[in-house]
C-alpha atoms as a PDB file:
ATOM      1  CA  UNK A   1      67.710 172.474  68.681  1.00  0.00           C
ATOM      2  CA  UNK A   2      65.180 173.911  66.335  1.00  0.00           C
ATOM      3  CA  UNK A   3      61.922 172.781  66.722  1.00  0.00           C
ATOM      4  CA  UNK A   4      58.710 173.049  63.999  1.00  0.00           C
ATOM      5  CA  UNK A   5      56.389 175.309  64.752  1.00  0.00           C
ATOM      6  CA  UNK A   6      53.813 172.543  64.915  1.00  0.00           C
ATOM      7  CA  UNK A   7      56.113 170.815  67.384  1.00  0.00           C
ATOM      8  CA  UNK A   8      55.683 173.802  69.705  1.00  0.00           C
ATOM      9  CA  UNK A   9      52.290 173.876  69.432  1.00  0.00           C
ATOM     10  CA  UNK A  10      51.679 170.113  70.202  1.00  0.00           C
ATOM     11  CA  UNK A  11      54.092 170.466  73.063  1.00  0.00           C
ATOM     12  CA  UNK A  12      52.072 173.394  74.591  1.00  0.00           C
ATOM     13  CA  UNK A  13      48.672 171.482  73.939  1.00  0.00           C
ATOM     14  CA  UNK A  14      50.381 168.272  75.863  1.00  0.00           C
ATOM     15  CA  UNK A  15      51.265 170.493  78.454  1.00  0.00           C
ATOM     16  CA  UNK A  16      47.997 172.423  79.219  1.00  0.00           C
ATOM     17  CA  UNK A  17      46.307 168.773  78.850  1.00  0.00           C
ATOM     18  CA  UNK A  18      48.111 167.826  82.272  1.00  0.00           C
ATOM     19  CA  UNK A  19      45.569 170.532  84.107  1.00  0.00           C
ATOM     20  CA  UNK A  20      42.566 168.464  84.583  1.00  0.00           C
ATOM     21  CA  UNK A  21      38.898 169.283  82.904  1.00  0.00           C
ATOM     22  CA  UNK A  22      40.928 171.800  80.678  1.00  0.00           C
ATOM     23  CA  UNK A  23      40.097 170.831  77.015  1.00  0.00           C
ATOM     24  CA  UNK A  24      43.788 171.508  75.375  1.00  0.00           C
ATOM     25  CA  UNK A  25      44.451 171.961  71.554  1.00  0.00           C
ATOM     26  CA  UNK A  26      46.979 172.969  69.136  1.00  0.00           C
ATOM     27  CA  UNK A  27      45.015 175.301  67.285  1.00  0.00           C
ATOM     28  CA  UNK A  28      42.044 177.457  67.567  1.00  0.00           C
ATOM     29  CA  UNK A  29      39.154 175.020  67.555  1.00  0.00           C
ATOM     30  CA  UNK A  30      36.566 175.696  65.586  1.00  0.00           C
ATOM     31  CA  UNK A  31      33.610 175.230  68.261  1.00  0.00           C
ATOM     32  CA  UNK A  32      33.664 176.547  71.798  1.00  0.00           C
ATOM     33  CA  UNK A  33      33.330 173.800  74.132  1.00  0.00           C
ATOM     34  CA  UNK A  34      34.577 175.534  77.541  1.00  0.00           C
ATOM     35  CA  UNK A  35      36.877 175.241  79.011  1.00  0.00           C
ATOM     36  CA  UNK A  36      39.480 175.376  76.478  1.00  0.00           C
ATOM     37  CA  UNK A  37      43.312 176.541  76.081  1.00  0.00           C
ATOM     38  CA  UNK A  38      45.005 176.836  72.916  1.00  0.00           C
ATOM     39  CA  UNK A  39      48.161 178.366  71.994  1.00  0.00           C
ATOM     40  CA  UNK A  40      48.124 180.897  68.694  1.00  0.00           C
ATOM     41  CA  UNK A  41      51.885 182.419  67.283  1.00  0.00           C
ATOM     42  CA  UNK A  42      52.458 185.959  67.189  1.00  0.00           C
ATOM     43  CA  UNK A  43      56.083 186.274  65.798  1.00  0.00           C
ATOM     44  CA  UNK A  44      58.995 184.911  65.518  1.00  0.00           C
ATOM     45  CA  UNK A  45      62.536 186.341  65.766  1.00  0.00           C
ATOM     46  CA  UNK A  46      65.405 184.739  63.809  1.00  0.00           C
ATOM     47  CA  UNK A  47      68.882 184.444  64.696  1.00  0.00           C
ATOM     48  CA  UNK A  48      68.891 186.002  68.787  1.00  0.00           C
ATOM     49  CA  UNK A  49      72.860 184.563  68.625  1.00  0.00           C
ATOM     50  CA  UNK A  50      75.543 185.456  66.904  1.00  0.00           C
ATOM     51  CA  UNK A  51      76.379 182.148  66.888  1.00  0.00           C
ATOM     52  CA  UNK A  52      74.254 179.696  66.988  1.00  0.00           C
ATOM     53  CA  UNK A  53      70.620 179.727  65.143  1.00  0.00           C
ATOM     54  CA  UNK A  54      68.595 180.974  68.580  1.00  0.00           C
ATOM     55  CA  UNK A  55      65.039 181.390  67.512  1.00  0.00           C
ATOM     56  CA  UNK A  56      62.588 183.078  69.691  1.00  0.00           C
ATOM     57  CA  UNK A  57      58.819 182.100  69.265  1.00  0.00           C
ATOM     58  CA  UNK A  58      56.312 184.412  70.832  1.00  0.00           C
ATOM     59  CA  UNK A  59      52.833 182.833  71.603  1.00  0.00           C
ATOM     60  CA  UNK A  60      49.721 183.777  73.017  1.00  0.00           C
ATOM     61  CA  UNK A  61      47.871 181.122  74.892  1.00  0.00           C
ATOM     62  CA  UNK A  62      44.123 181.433  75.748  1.00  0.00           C
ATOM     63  CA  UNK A  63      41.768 179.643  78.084  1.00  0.00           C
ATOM     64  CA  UNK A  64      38.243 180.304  77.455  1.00  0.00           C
ATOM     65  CA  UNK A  65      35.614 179.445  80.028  1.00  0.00           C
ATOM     66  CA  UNK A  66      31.822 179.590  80.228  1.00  0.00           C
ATOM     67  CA  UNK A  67      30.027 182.920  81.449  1.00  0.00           C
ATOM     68  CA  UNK A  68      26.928 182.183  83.434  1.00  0.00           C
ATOM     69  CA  UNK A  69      27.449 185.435  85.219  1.00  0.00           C
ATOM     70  CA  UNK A  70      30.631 187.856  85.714  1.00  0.00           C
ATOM     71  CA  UNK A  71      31.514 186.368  89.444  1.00  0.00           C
ATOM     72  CA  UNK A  72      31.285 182.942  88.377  1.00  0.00           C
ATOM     73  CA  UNK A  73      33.492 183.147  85.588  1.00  0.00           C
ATOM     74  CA  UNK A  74      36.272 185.019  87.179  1.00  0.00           C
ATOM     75  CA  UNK A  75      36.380 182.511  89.791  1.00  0.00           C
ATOM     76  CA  UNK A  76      37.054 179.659  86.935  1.00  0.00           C
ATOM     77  CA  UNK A  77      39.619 181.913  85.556  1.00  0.00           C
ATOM     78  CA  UNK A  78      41.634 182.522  88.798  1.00  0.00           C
ATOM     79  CA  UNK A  79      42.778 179.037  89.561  1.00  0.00           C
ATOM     80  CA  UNK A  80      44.447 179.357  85.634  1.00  0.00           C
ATOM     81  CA  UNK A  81      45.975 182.647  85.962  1.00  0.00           C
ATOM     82  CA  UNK A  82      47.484 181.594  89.385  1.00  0.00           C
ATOM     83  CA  UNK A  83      51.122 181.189  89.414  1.00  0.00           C
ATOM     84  CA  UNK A  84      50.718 177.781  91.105  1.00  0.00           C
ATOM     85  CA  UNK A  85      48.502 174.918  91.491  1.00  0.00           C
ATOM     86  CA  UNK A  86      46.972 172.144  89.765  1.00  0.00           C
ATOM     87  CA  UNK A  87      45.182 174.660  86.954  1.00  0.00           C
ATOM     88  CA  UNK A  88      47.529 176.868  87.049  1.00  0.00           C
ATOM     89  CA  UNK A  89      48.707 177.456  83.297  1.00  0.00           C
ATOM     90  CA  UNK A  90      52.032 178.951  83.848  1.00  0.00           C
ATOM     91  CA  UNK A  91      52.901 175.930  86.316  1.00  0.00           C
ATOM     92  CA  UNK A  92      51.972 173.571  83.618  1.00  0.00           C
ATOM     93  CA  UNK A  93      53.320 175.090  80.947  1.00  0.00           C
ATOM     94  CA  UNK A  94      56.847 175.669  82.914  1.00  0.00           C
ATOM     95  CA  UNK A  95      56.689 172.009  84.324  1.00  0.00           C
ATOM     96  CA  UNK A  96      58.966 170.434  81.122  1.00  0.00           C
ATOM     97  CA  UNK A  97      59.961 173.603  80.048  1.00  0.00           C
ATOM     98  CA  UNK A  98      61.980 171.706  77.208  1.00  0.00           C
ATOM     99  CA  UNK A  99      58.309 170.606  75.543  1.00  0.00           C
ATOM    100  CA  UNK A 100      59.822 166.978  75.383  1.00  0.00           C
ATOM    101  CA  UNK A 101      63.281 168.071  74.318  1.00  0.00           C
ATOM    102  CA  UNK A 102      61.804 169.728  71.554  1.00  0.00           C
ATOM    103  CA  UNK A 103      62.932 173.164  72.467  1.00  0.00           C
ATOM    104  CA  UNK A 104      65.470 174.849  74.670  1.00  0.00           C
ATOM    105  CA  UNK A 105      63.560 176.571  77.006  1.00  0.00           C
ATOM    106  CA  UNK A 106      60.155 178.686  77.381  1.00  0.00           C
ATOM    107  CA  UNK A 107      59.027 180.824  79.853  1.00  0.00           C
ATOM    108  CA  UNK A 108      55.315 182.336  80.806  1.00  0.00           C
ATOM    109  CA  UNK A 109      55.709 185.973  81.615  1.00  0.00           C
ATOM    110  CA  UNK A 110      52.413 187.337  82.138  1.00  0.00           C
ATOM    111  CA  UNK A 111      48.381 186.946  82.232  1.00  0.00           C
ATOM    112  CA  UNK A 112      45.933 189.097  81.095  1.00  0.00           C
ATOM    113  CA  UNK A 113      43.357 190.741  78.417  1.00  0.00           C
ATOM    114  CA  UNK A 114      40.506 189.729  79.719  1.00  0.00           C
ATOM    115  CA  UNK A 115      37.686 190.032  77.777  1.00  0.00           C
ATOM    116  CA  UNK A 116      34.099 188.524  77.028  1.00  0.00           C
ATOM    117  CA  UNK A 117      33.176 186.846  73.866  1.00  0.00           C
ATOM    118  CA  UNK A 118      29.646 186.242  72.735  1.00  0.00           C
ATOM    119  CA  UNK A 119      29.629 183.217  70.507  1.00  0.00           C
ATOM    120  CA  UNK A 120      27.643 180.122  69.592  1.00  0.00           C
ATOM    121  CA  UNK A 121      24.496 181.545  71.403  1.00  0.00           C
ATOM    122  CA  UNK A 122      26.303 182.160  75.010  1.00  0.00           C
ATOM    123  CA  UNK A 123      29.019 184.314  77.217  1.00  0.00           C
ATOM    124  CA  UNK A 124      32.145 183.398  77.610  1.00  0.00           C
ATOM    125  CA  UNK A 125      35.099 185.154  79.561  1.00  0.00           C
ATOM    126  CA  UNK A 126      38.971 184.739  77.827  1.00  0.00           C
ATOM    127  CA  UNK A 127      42.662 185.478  79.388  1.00  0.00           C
ATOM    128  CA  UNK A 128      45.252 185.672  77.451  1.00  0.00           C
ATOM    129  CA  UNK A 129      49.262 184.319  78.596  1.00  0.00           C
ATOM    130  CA  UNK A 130      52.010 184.996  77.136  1.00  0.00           C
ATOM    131  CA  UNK A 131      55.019 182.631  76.492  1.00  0.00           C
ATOM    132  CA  UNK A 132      57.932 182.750  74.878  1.00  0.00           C
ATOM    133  CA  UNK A 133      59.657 179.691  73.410  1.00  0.00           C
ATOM    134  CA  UNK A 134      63.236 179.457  72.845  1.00  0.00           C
ATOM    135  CA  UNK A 135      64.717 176.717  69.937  1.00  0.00           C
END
């Protein structure tokens, strides 16, 4: 099955919209309206089978939250970076791990890069997933 990569992307959005107060889109919105998840593509490798078509689509996801102080915001980030739970993002994302049928399989492997980003007149603390989607 070979899925668009707009199909992935809606599929990941869909998925992070099942944690609830999490604002989940397919791309990068343009204002930061915490907190938000979105996934962005950083490669894609062609033909991982000899014989069938096999693509492998690498993304990075990142949730964004508000950063009144340090403390405060790590504790919003650690229900998301937990590897279960109602916010967790890998449990979301790995809860139809077919995307609808769109896609074969995908798999979260890791959290991390966390980093603060001054924008729109505020704080904000980021952490970075990383999934990889198989079509």
């Amino acid at each position: 099955m070979t899925a668009t990569i707009t199909e992935v992307k809606n599929g990941l959005a869909t998925r992070l919209d099942t944690i609830t107060g999490l604002r989940a889109f397919a791309y990068q919105p343009d204002q930061l309206n915490a907190p938000i998840a979105f996934p962005v593509l950083d490669n894609i490798l062609y033909h991982r089978t000899m014989r069938t078509a096999l693509t492998e689509m690498s993304f990075t996801v990142t949730v964004v939250v508000c950063k009144a102080d340090s403390r405060s915001a790590q504790k919003q980030v650690d229900p998301y970076v937990s590897a279960t739970g109602s916010s967790s993002i890998k449990a979301a994302l790995e809860g139809d791990r077919t995307l609808g049928g769109k896609v074969d399989d995908l798999i979260v492997s890791s959290a991390g890069g966390y980093q603060i980003i001054n924008a729109e007149d505020g704080d904000y603390l980021s952490v970075d997933f990383s999934v990889t989607v198989y079509s």
